[in-house]
N, C-alpha and C. Protein backbone atom coordinates (compact mmCIF):
# COMPACT_ATOMS: atom_id res chain seq x y z
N UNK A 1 -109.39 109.65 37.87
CA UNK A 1 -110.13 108.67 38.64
C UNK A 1 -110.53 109.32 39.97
N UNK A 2 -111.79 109.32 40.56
CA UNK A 2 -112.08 109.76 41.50
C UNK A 2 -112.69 108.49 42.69
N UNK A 3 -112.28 107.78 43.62
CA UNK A 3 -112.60 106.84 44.17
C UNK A 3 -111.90 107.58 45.83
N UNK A 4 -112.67 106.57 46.83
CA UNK A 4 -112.13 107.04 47.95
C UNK A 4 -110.71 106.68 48.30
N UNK A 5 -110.68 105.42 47.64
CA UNK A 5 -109.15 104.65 47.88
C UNK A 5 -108.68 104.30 46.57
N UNK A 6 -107.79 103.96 46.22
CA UNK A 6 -107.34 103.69 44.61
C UNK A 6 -105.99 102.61 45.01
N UNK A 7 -106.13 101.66 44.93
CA UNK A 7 -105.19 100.66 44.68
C UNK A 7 -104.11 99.68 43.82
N UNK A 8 -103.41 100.09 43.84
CA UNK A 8 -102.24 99.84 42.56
C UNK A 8 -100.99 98.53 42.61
N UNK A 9 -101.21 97.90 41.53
CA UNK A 9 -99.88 96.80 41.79
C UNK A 9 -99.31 97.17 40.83
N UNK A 10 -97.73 96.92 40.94
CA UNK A 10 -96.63 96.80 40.67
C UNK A 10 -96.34 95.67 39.71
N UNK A 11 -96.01 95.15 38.47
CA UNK A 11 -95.47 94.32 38.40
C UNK A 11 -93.78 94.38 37.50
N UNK A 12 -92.87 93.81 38.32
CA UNK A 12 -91.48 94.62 37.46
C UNK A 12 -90.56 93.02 38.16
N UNK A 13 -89.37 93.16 37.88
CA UNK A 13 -88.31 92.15 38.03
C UNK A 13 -87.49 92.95 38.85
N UNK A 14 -86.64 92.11 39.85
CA UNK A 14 -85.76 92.18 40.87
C UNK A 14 -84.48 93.57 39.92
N UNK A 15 -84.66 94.43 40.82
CA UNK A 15 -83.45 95.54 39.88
C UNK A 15 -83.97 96.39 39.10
N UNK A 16 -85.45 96.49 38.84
CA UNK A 16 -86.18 97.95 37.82
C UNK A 16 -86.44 98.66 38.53
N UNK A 17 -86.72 98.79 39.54
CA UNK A 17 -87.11 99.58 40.53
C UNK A 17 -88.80 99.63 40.63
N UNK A 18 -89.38 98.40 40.86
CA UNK A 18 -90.89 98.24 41.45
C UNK A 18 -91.12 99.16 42.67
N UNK A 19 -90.52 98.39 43.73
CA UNK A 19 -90.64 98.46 45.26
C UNK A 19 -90.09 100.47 45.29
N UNK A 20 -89.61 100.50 44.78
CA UNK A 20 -88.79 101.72 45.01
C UNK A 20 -89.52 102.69 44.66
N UNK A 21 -90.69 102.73 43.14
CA UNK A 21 -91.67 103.31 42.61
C UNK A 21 -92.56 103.47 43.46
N UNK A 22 -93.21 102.37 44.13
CA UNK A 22 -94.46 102.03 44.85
C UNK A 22 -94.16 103.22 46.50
N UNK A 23 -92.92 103.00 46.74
CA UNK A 23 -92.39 103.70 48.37
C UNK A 23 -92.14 105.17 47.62
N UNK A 24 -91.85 105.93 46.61
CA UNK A 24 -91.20 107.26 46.30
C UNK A 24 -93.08 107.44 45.62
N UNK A 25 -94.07 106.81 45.46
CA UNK A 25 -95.42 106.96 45.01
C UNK A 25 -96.12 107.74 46.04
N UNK A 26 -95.75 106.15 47.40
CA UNK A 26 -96.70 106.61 48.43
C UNK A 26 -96.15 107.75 49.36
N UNK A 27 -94.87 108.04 49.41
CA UNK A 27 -94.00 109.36 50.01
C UNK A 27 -94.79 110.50 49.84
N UNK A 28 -94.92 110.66 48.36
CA UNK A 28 -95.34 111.74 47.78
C UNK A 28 -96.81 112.01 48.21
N UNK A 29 -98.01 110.77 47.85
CA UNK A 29 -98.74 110.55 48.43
C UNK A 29 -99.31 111.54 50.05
N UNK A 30 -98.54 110.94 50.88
CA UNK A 30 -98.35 111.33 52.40
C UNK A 30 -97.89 112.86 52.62
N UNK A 31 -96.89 113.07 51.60
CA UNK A 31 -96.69 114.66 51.36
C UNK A 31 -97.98 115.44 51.19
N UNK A 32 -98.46 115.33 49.73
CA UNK A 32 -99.66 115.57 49.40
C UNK A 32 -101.17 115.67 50.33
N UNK A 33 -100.93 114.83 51.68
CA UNK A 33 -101.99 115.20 52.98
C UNK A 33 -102.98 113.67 52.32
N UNK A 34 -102.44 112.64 51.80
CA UNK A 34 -103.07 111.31 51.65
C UNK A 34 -102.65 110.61 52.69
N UNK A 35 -103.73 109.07 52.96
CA UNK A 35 -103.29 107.83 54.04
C UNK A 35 -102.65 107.11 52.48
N UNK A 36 -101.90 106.44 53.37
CA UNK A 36 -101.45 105.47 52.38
C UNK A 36 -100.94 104.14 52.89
N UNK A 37 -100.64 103.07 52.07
CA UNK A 37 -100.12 101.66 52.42
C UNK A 37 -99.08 101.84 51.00
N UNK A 38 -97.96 101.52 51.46
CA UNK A 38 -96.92 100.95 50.05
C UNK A 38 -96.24 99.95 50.42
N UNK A 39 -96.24 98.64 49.78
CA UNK A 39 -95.78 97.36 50.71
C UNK A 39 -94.73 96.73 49.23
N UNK A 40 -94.25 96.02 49.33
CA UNK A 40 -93.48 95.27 48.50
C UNK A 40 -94.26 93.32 49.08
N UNK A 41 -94.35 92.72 48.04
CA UNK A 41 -94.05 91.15 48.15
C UNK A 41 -92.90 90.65 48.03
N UNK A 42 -92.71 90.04 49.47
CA UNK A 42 -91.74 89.21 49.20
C UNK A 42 -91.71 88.06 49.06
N UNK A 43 -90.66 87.20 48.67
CA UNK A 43 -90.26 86.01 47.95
C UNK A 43 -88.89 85.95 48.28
N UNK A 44 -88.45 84.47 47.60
CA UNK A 44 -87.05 84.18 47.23
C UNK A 44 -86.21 85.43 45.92
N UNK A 45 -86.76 86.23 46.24
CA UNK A 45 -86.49 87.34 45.13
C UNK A 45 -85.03 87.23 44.90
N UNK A 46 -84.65 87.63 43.51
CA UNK A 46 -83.04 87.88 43.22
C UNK A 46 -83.39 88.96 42.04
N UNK A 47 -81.99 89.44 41.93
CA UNK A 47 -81.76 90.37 40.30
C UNK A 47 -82.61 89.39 39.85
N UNK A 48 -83.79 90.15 39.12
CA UNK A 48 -83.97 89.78 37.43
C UNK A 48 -85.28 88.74 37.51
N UNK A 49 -85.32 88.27 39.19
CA UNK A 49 -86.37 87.21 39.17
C UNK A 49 -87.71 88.06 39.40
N UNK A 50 -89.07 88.04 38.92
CA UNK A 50 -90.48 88.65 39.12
C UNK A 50 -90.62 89.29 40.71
N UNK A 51 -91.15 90.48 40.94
CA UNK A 51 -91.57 90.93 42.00
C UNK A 51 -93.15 91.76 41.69
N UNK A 52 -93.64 91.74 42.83
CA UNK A 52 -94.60 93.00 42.80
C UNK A 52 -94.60 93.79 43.97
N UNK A 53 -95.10 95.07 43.75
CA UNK A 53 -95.34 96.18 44.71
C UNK A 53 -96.42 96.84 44.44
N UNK A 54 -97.03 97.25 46.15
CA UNK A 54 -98.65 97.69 45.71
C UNK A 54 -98.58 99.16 46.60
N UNK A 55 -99.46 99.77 46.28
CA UNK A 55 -100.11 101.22 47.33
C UNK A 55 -101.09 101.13 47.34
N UNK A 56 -102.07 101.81 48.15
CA UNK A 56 -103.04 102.14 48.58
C UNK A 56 -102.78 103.68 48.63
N UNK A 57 -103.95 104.48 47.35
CA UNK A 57 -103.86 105.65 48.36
C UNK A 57 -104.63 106.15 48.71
N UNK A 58 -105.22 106.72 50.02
CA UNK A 58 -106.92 107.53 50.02
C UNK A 58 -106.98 108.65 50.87
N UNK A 59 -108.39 108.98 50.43
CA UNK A 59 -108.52 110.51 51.17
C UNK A 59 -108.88 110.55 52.75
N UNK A 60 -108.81 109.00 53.22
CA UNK A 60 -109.34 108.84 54.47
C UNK A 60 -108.13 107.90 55.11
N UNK A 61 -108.45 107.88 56.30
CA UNK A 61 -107.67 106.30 56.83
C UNK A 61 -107.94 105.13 56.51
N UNK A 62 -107.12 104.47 55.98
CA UNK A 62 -107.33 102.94 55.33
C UNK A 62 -106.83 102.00 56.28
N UNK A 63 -108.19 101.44 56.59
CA UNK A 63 -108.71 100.44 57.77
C UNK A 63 -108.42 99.03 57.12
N UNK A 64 -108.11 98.59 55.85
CA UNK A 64 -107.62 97.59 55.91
C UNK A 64 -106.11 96.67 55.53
N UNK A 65 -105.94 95.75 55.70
CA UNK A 65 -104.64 95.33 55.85
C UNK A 65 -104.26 94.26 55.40
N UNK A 66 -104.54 93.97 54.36
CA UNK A 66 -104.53 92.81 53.62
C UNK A 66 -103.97 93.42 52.06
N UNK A 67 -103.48 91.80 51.36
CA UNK A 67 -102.93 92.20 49.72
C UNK A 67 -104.00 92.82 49.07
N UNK A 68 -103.11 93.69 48.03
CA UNK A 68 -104.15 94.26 47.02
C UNK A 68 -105.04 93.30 46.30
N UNK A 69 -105.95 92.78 45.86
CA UNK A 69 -106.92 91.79 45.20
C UNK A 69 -107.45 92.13 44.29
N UNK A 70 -107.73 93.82 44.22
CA UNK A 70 -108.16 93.81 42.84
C UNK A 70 -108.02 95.65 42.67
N UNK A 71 -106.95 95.38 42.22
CA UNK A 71 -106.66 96.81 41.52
C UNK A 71 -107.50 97.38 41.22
N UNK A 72 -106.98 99.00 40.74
CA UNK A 72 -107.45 99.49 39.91
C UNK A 72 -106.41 99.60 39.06
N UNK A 73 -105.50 99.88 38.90
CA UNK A 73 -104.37 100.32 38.34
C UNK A 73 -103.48 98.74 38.29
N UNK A 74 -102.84 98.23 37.37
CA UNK A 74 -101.45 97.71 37.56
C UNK A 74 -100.76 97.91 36.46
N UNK A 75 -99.54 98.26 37.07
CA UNK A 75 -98.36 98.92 36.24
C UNK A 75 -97.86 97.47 35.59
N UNK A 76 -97.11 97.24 34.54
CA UNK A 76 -95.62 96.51 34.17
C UNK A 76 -94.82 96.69 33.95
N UNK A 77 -93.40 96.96 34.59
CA UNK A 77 -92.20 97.52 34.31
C UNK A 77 -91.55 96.93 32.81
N UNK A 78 -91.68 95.43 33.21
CA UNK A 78 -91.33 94.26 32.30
C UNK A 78 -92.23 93.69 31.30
N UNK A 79 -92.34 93.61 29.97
CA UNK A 79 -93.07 93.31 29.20
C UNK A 79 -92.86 91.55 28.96
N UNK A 80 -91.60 91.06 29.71
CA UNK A 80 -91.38 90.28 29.14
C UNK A 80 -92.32 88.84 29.97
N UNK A 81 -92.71 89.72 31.44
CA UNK A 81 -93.47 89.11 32.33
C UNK A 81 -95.08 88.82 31.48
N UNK A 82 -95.04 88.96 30.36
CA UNK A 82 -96.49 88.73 30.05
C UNK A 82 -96.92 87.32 30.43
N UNK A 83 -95.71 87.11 30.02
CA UNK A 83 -95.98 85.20 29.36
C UNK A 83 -96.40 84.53 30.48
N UNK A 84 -95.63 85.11 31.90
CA UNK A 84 -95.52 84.20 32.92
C UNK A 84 -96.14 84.38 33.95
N UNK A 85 -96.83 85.67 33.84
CA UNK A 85 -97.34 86.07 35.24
C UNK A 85 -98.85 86.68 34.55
N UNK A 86 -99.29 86.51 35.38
CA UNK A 86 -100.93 86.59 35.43
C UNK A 86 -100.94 88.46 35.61
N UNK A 87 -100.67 89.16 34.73
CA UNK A 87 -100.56 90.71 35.15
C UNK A 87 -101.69 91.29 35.49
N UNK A 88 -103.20 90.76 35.18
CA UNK A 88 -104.51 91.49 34.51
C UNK A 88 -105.29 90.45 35.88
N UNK A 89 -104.53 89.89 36.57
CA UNK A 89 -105.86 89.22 37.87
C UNK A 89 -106.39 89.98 38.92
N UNK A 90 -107.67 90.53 39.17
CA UNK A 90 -108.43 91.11 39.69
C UNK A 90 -108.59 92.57 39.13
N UNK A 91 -108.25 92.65 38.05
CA UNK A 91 -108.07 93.98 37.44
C UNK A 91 -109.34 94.20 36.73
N UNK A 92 -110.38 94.70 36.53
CA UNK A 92 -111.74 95.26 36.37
C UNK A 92 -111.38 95.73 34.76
N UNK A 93 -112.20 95.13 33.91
CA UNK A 93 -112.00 95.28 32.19
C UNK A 93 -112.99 96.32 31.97
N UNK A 94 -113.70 96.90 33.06
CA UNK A 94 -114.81 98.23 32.76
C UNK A 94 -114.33 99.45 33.11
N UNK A 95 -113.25 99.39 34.62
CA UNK A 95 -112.63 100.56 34.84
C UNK A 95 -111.27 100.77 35.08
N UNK A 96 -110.94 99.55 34.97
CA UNK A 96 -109.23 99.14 35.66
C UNK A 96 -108.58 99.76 34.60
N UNK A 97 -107.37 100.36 34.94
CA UNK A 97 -106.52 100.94 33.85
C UNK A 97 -104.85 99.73 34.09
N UNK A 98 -104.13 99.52 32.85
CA UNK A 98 -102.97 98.43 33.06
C UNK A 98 -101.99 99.85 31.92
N UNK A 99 -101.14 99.56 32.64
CA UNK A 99 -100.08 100.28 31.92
C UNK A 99 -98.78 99.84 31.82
N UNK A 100 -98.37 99.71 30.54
CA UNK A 100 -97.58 98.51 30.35
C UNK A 100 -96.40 99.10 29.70
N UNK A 101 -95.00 98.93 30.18
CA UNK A 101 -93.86 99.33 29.55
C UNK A 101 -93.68 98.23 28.32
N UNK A 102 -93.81 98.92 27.07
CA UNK A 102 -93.52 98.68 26.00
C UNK A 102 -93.02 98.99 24.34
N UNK A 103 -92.60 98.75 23.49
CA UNK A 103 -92.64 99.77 22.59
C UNK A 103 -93.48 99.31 21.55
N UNK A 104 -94.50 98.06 22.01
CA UNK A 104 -95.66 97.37 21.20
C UNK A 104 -96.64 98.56 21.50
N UNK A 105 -97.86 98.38 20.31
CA UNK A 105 -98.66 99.22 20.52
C UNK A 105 -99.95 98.84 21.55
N UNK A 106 -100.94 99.54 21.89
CA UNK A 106 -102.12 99.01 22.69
C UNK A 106 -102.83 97.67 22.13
N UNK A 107 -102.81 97.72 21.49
CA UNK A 107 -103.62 96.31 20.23
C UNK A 107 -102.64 95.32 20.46
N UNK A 108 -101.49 95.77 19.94
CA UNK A 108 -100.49 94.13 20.28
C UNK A 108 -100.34 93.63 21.79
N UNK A 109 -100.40 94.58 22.44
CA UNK A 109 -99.96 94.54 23.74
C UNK A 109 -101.48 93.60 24.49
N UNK A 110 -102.32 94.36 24.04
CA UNK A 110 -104.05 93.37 24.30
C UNK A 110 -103.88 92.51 24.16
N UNK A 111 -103.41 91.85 22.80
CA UNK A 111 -103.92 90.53 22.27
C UNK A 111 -102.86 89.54 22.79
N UNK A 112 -101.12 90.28 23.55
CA UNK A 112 -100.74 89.44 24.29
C UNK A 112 -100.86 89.07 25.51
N UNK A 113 -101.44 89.99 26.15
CA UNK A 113 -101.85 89.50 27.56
C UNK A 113 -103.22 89.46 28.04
N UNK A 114 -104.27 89.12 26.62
CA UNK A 114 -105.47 88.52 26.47
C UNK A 114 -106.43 89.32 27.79
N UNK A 115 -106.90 90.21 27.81
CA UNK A 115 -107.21 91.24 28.46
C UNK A 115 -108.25 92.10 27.78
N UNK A 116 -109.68 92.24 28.12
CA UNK A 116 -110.26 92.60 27.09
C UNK A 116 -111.03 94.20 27.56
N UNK A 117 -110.44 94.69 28.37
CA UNK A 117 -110.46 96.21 28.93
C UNK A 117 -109.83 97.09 28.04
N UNK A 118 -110.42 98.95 28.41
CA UNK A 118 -110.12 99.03 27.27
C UNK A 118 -109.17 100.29 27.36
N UNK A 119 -108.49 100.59 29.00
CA UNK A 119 -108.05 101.46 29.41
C UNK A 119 -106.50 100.87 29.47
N UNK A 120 -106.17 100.91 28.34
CA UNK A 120 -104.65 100.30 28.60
C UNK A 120 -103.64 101.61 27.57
N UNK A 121 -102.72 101.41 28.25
CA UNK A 121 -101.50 102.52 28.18
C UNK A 121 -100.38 102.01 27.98
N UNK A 122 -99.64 102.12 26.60
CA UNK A 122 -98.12 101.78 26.49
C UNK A 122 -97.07 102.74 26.20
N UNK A 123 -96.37 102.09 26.95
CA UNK A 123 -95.59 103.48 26.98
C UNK A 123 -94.26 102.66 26.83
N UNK A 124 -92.87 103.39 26.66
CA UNK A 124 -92.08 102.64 26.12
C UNK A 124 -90.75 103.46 27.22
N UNK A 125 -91.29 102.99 28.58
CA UNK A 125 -90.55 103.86 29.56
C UNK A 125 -89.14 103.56 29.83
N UNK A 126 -88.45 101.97 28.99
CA UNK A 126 -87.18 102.05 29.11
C UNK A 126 -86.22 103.20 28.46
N UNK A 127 -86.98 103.18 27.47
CA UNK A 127 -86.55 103.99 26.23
C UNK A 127 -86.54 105.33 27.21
N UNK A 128 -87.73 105.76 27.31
CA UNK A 128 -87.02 107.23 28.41
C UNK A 128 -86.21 107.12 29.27
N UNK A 129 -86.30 106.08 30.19
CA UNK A 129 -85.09 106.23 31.22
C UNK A 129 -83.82 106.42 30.42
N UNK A 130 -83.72 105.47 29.10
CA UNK A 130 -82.42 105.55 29.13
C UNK A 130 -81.79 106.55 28.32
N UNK A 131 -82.91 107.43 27.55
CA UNK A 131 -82.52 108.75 27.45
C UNK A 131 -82.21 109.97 28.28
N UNK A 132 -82.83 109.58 29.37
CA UNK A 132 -82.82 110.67 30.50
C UNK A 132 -81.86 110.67 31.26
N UNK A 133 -81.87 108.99 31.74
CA UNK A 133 -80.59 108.72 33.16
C UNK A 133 -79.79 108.07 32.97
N UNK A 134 -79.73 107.26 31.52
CA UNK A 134 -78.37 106.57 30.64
C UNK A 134 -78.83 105.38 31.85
N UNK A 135 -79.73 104.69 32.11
CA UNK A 135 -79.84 103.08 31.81
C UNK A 135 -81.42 103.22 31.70
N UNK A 136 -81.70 101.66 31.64
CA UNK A 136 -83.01 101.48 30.60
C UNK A 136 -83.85 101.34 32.19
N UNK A 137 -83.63 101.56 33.25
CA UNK A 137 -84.85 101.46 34.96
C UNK A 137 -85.80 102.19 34.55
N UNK A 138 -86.72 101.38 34.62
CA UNK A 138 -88.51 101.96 33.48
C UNK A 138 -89.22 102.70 35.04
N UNK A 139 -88.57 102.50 36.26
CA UNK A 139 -89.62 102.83 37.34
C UNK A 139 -90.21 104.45 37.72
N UNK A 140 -89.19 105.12 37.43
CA UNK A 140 -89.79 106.71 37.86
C UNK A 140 -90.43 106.81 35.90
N UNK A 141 -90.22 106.85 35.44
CA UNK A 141 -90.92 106.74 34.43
C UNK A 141 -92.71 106.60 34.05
N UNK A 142 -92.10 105.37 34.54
CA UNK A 142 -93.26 104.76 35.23
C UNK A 142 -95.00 105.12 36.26
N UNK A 143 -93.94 105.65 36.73
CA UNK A 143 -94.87 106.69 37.77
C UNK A 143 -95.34 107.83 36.79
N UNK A 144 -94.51 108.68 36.32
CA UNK A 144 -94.73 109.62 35.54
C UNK A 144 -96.24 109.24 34.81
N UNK A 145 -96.43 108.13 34.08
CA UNK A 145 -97.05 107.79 32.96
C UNK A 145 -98.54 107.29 34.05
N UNK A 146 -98.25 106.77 35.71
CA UNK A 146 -99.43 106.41 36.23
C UNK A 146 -100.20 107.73 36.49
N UNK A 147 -99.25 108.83 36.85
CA UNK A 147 -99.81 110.15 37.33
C UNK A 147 -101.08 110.79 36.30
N UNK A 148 -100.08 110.79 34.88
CA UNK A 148 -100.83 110.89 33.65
C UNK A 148 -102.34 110.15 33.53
N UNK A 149 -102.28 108.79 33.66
CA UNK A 149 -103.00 108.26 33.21
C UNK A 149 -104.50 108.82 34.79
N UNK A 150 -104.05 108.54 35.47
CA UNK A 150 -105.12 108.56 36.94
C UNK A 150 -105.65 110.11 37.74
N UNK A 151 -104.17 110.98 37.49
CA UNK A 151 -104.02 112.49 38.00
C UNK A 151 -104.11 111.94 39.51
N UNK A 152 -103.95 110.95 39.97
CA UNK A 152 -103.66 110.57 41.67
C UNK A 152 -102.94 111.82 42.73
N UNK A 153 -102.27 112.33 42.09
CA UNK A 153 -101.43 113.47 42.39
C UNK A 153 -101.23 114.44 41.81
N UNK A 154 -101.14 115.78 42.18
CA UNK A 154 -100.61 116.61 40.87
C UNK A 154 -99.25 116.60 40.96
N UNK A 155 -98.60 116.24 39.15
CA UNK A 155 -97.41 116.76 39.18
C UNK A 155 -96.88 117.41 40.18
N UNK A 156 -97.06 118.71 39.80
CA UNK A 156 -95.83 119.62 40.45
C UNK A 156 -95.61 118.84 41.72
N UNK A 157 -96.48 118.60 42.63
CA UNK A 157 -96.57 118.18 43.93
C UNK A 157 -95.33 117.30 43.73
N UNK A 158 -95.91 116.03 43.30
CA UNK A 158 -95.09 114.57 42.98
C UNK A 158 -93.84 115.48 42.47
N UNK A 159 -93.52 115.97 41.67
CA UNK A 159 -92.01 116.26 41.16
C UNK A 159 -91.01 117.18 42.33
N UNK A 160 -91.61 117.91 42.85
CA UNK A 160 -91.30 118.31 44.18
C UNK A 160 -90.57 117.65 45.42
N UNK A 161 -91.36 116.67 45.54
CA UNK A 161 -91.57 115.81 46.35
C UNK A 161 -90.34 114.71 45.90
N UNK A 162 -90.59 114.60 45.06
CA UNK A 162 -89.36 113.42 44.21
C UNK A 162 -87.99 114.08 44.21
N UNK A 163 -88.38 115.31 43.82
CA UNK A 163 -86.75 116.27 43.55
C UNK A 163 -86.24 116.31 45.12
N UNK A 164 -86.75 116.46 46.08
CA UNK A 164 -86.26 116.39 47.90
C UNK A 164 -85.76 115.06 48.35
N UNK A 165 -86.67 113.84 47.61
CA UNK A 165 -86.13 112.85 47.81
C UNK A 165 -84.65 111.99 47.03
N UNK A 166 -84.61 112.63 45.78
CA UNK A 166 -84.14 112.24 45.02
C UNK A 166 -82.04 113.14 45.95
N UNK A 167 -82.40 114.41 45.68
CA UNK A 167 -81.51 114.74 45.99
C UNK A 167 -80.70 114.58 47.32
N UNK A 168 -81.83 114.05 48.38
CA UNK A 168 -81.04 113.30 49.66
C UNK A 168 -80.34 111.72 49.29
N UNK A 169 -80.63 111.80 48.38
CA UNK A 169 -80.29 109.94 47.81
C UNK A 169 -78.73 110.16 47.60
N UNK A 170 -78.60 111.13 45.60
CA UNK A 170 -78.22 111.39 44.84
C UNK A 170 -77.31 112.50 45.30
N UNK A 171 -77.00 113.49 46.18
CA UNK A 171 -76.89 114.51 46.19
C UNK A 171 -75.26 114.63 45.18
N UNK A 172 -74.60 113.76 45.35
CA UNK A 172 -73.64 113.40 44.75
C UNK A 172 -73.63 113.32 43.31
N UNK A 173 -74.27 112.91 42.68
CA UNK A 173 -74.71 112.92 41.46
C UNK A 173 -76.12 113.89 41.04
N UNK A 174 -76.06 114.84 40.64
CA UNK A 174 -77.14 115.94 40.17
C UNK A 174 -77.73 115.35 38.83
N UNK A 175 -77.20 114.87 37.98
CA UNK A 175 -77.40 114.58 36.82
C UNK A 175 -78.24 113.08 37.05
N UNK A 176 -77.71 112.47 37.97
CA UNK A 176 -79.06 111.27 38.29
C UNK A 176 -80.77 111.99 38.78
N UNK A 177 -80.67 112.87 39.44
CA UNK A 177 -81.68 113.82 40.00
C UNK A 177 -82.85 114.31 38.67
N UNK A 178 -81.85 115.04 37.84
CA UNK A 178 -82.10 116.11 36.84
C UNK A 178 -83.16 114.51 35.77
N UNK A 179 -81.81 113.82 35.19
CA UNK A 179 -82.34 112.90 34.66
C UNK A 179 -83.73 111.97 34.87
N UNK A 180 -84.10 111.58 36.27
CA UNK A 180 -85.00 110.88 36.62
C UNK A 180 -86.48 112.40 36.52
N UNK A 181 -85.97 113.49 37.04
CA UNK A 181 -87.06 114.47 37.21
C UNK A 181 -87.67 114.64 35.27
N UNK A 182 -86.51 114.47 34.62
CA UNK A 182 -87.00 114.68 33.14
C UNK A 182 -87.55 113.28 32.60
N UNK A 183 -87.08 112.18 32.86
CA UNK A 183 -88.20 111.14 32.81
C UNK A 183 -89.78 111.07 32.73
N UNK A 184 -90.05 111.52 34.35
CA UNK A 184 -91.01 111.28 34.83
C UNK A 184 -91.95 111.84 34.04
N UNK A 185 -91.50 113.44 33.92
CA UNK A 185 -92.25 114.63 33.43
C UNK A 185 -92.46 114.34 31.71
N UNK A 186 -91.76 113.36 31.05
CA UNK A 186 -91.46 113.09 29.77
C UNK A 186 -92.81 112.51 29.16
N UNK A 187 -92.68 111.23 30.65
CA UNK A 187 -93.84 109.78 30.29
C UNK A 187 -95.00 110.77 30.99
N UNK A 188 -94.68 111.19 31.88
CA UNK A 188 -96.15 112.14 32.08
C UNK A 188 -96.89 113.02 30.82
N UNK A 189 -96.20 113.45 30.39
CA UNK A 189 -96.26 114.03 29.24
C UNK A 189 -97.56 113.44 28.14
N UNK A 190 -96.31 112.48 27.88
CA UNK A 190 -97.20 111.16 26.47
C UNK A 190 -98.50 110.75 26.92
N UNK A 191 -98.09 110.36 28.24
CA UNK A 191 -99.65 110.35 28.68
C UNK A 191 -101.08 110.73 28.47
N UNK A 192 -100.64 111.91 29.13
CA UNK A 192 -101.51 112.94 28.79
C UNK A 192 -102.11 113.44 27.39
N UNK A 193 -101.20 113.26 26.61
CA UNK A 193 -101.59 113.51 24.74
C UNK A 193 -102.53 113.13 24.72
C-alpha cells in the first residue's frame, strides 16, 4: 500500500493484546523514521470484554487528532466479535484490507461479517501464538500477518525493533522473546504466499 498516511483499527478483547500490538506497531513505526499516532479506546473495559486500538502511520507529520473513521486496514484478534461489533465500519470494500484471526476460510469469514470487499486475510494467528509462545495471544502474530499483507514496514526493521523491545520486557524469559519473534515472522510468512 502506498498512501501518505495509512490508518489502522484494532479490533480484539480485553487480554489479547490489541492496545499492546497497536503501541509495539507504532514503536517500530517511529524507529523506522515514521510520524505516528497509536491510541487505545477506552471504556468500562475488563478481561475478555471488546476493545479497539488504532495507529496512524505516515511519511509526514500527522496534523490530525481525532478517531480513526475510516480505515484502511482493520485487524480482528477475536473472531468471535463478528456477531457483535460492527468490524467492517468505515472500511472501503475497493481498497480497505480486514484481516481476521481465524481458522474459517476467506469465503466463510465474508459471508459472516457480510462485507463485500475483496482484500480480506485469514489467518489463524491463535494457532501460531500458541505454537510459538504456548498460549493462544493472536497479537504479535497479528502484526506479523498486517506487515505481510500492507509491507508498512520492512520486516527485518519491525523484528529488530520488536526483539529490543521485547527483550527489555522479557529479559527474564528468552523463550517468551524467541517465541513471539517466531510468530510474527511465521504469520508474516503465510501472508505473503
Amino acid at each position: 500500500m502506498s498512501k501518505d498516511m495509512m490508518e489502522i483499527r484494532w479490533h480484539g478483547r480485553g487480554g489479547q493484546g490489541a492496545k499492546t500490538a497497536a503501541l509495539l506497531l507504532g514503536e517500530a513505526a517511529i524507529a523506522a523514521g515514521k510520524y505516528v499516532q497509536a491510541f487505545p479506546e477506552y471504556g468500562p473495559e475488563r478481561m475478555g470484554a471488546p476493545v479497539a486500538a488504532y495507529d496512524r502511520i505516515a511519511a509526514k507529520e500527522i496534523t490530525i487528532h481525532s478517531p480513526v473513521l475510516k480505515p484502511d486496514v482493520v485487524l480482528v484478534l477475536d473472531e468471535t466479535l463478528i456477531e457483535s461489533v460492527d468490524m467492517v465500519h468505515g472500511l472501503s470494500e475497493s481498497d480497505g484490507v480486514l484481516i481476521v484471526n481465524t481458522p474459517d476460510s476467506k469465503e466463510e469469514t465474508k459471508k459472516r461479517i457480510k462485507w463485500n470487499g475483496s482484500k480480506i486475510i485469514t489467518i489463524d494467528a491463535s494457532k501460531i501464538a500458541q505454537a510459538n509462545i504456548g498460549r493462544p495471544i493472536p497479537n504479535t502474530p497479528m502484526i506479523g500477518a498486517l506487515i505481510g499483507a500492507t509491507l508498512i514496514l520492512p520486516i527485518e526493521a519491525f523484528m529488530e525493533d520488536t526483539k529490543k523491545k521485547l527483550e527489555k520486557k522479557f529479559k527474564s524469559k528468552p523463550e517468551v522473546i524467541e517465541g513471539n519473534l517466531k510468530a510474527i515472522r511465521q504469520a508474516y510468512e503465510e501472508v505473503r504466499k
